[in-house]
Protein backbone atom coordinates (compact mmCIF):
# COMPACT_ATOMS: atom_id res chain seq x y z
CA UNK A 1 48.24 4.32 6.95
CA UNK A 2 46.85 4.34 3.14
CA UNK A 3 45.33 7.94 3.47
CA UNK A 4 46.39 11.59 3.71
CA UNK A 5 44.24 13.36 6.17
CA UNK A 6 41.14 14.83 5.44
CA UNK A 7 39.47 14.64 2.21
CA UNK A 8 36.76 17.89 3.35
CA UNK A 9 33.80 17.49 1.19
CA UNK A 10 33.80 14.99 -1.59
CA UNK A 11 31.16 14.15 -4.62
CA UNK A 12 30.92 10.35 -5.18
CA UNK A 13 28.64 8.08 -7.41
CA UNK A 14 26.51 5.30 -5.74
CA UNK A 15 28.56 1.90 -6.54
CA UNK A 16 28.10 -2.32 -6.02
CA UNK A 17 30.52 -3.36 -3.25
CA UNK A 18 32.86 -0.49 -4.18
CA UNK A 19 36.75 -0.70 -4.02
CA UNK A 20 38.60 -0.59 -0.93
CA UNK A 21 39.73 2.98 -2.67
CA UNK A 22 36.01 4.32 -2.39
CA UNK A 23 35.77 3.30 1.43
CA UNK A 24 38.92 4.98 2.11
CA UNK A 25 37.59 8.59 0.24
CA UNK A 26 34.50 7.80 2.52
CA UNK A 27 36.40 7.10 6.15
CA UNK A 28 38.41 10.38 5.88
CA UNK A 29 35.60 12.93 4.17
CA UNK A 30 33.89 15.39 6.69
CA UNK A 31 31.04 15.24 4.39
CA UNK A 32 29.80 12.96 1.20
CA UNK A 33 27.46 14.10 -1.31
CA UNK A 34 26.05 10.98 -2.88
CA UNK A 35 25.19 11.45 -6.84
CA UNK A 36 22.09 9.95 -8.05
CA UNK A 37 21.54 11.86 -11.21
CA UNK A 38 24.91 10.75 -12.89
CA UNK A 39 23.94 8.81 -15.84
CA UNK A 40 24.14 5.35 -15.62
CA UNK A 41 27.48 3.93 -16.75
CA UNK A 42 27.95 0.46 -18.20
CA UNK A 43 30.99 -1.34 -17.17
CA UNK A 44 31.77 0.93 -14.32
CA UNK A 45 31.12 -0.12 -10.52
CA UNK A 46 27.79 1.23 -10.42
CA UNK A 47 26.35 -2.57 -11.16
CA UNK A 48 30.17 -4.49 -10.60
CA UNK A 49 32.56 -5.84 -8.01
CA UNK A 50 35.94 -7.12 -8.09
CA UNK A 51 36.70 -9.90 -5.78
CA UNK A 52 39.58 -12.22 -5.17
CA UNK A 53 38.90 -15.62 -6.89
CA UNK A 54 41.15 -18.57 -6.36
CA UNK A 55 42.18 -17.93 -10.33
CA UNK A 56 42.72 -14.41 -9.39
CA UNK A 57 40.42 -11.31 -9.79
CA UNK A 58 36.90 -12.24 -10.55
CA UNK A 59 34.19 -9.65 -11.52
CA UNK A 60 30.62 -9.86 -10.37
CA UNK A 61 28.05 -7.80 -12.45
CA UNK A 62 24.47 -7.16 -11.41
CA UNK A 63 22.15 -7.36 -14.49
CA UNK A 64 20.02 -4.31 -15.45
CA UNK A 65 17.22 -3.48 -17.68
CA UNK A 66 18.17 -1.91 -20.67
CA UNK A 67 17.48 2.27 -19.67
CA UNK A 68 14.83 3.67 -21.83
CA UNK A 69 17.49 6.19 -22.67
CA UNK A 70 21.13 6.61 -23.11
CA UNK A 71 21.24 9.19 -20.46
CA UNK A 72 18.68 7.24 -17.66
CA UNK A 73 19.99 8.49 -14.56
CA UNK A 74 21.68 5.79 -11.81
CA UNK A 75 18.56 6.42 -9.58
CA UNK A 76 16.40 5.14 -12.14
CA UNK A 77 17.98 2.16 -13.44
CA UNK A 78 16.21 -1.12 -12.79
CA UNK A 79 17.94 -5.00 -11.75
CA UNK A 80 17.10 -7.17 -14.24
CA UNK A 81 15.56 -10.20 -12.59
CA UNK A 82 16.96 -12.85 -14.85
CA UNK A 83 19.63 -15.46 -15.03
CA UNK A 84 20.06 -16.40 -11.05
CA UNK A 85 22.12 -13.93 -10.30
CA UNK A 86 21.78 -13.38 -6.91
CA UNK A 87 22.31 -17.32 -5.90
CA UNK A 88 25.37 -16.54 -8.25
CA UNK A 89 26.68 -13.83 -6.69
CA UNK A 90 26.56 -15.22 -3.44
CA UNK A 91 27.74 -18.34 -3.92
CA UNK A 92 31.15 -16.71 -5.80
CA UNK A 93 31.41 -15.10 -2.40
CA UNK A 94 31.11 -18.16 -0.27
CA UNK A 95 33.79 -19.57 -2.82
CA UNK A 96 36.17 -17.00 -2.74
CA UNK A 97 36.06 -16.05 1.26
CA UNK A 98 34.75 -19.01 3.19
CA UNK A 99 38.24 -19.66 4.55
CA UNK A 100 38.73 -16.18 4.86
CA UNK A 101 38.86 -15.77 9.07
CA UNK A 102 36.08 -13.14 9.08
CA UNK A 103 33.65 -14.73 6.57
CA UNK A 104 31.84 -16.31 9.26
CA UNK A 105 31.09 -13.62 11.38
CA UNK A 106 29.83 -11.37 8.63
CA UNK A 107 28.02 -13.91 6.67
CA UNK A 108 24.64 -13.06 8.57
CA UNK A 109 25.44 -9.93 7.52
CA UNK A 110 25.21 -9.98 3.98
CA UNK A 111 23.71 -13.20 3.01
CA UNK A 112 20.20 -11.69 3.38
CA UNK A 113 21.14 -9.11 0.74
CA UNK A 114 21.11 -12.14 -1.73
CA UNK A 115 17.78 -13.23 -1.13
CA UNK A 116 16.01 -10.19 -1.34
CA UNK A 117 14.44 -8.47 -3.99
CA UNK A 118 15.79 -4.82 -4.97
CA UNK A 119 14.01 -3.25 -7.25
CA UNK A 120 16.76 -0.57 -8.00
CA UNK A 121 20.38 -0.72 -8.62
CA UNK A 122 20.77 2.28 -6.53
CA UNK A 123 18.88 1.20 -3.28
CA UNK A 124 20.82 -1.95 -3.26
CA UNK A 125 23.86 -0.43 -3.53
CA UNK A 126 23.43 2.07 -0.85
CA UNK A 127 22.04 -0.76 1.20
CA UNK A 128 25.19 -2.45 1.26
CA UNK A 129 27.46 0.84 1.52
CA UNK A 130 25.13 1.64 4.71
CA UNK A 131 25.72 -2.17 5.89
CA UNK A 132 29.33 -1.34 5.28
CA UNK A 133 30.07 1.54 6.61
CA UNK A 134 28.44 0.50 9.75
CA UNK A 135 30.76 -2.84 10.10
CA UNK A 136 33.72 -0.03 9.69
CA UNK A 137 32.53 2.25 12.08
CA UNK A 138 32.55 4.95 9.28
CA UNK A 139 29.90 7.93 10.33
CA UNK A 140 27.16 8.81 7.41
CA UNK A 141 27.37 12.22 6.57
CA UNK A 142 25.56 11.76 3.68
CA UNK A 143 23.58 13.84 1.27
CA UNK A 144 22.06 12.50 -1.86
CA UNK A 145 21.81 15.12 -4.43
CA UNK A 146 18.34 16.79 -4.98
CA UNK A 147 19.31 17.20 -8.98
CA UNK A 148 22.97 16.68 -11.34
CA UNK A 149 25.86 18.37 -9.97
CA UNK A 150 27.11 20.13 -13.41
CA UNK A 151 29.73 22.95 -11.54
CA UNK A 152 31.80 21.27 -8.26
CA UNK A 153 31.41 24.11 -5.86
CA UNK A 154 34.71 25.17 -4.76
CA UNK A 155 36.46 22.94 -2.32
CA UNK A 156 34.87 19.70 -3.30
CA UNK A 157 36.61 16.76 -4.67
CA UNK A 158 34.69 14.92 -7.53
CA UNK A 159 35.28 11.40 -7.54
CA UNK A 160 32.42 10.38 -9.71
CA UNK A 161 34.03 9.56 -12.24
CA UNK A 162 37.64 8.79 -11.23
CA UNK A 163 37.13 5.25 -9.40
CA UNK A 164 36.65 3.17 -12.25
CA UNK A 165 37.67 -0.51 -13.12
CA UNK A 166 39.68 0.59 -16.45
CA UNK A 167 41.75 3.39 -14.64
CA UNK A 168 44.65 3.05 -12.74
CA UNK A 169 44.28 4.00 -9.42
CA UNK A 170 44.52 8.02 -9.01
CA UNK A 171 46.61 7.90 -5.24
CA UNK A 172 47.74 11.04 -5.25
CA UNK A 173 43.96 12.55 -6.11
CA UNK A 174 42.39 10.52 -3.88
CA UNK A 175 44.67 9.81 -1.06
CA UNK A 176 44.63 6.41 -1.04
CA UNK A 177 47.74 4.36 -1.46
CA UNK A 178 47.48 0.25 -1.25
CA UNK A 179 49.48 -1.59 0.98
CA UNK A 180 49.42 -5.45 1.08
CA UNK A 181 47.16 -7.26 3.76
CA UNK A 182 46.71 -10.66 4.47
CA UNK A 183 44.77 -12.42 1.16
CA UNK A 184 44.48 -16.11 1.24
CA UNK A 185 45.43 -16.58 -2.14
CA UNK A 186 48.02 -14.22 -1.89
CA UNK A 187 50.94 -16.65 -1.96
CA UNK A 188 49.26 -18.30 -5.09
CA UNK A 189 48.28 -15.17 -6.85
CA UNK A 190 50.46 -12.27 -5.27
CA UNK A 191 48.96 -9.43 -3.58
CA UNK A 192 45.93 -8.42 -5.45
CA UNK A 193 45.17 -4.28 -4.72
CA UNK A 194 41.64 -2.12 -4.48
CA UNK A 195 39.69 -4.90 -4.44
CA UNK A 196 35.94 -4.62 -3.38
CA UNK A 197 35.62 -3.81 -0.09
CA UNK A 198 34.12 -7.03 1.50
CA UNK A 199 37.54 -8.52 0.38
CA UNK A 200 39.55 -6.24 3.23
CA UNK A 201 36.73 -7.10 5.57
CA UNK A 202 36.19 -10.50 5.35
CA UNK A 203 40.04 -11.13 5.77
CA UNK A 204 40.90 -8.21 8.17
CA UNK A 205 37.77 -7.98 10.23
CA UNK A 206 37.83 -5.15 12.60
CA UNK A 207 41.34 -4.02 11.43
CA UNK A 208 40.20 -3.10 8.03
CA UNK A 209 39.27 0.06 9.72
CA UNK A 210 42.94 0.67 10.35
CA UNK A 211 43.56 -0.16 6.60
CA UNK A 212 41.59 2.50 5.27
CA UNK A 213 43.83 5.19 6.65
């Protein structure tokens, strides 16, 4: 068990392959507001991954235009179709989880992902959660917000901001507490935690439901 109950109603922002940490929040929430008028963040997971590479953990960032403003909102913000990324992408994933035992079953999956064209960093990412959360099993109670959430009505828990690649992880806000699961570099690299989400799937198939608590 990595979770505590319930999380009621919680405010999160739209991410790429989001940590294992995100999925949790989302399998134990009675209801998810999704924020698309957040300001797009560089360096955040709005447009990265983590995944386990056989050198350890390996970040994948989808490019994006550069926003007409500094305070373009995520719903707005535009994949920058340059540099191969996609064939890049996918073919880190094929590297890092091919011998992973669930790879193969999910590849269908999520291959097709990689040769479409998204125009917007937000519908691909909400894609994939929706791909995601259906693997899982995890229900879609989800309302995308109809303009910026400035005051948290009472009750709610705003994760927006707290899942982020240069914080620690915030267990005892969240809920969500790691606990090691089969990796296949794990005896080369140790146990590597809060990964992105298609790392506790591809190695834990069905079971990763149990993970997230």
């Amino acid at each position: 068990m990595t979770g505590t109950g319930s999380a009621g109603t919680v405010l999160l922002s739209s991410f790429y392959l989001a940590p294992i940490e995100y999925y949790s929040v989302l399998f134990r929430a009675r209801e998810v507001w999704m924020e698309v008028h957040d300001t797009y963040r560089k360096q955040s997971y709005r447009n990265r991954c983590v995944i386990a590479g056989a050198n350890g953990p390996m970040a994948l960032s989808v490019p994006v235009e550069k926003p007409p403003s500094p305070h373009t909102a995520m719903k707005d913000m535009r994949i920058a179709d340059h540099g191969n990324w996609r064939h890049l992408h996918w073919n880190a994933l094929v590297s890092a989880y091919n011998s992973t035992p669930f790879f193969d079953y999910y590849r269908d999956d999520f291959e097709p992902f990689y040769h479409k064209t998204y125009p917007f960093l937000h519908d691909f990412n909400e894609e994939l959660r929706l791909l995601v959360c259906r693997l899982l099993g995890i229900p879609e109670p989800v309302v995308y917000t109809p303009s910026y959430i400035d005051v948290v009505p009472p009750g709610w828990a705003d994760y927006r901001e707290t899942i982020d690649p240069k914080q620690p992880l915030h267990s005892g806000e969240t809920g969500f507490f790691p606990k090691p699961y089969y990796q296949v570099f794990k005896q080369k690299q140790g146990f590597l935690e809060n990964l992105s989400i298609i790392d506790l799937l591809f190695n834990m198939g069905n079971e990763a439901r149990l993970y997230l608590g």
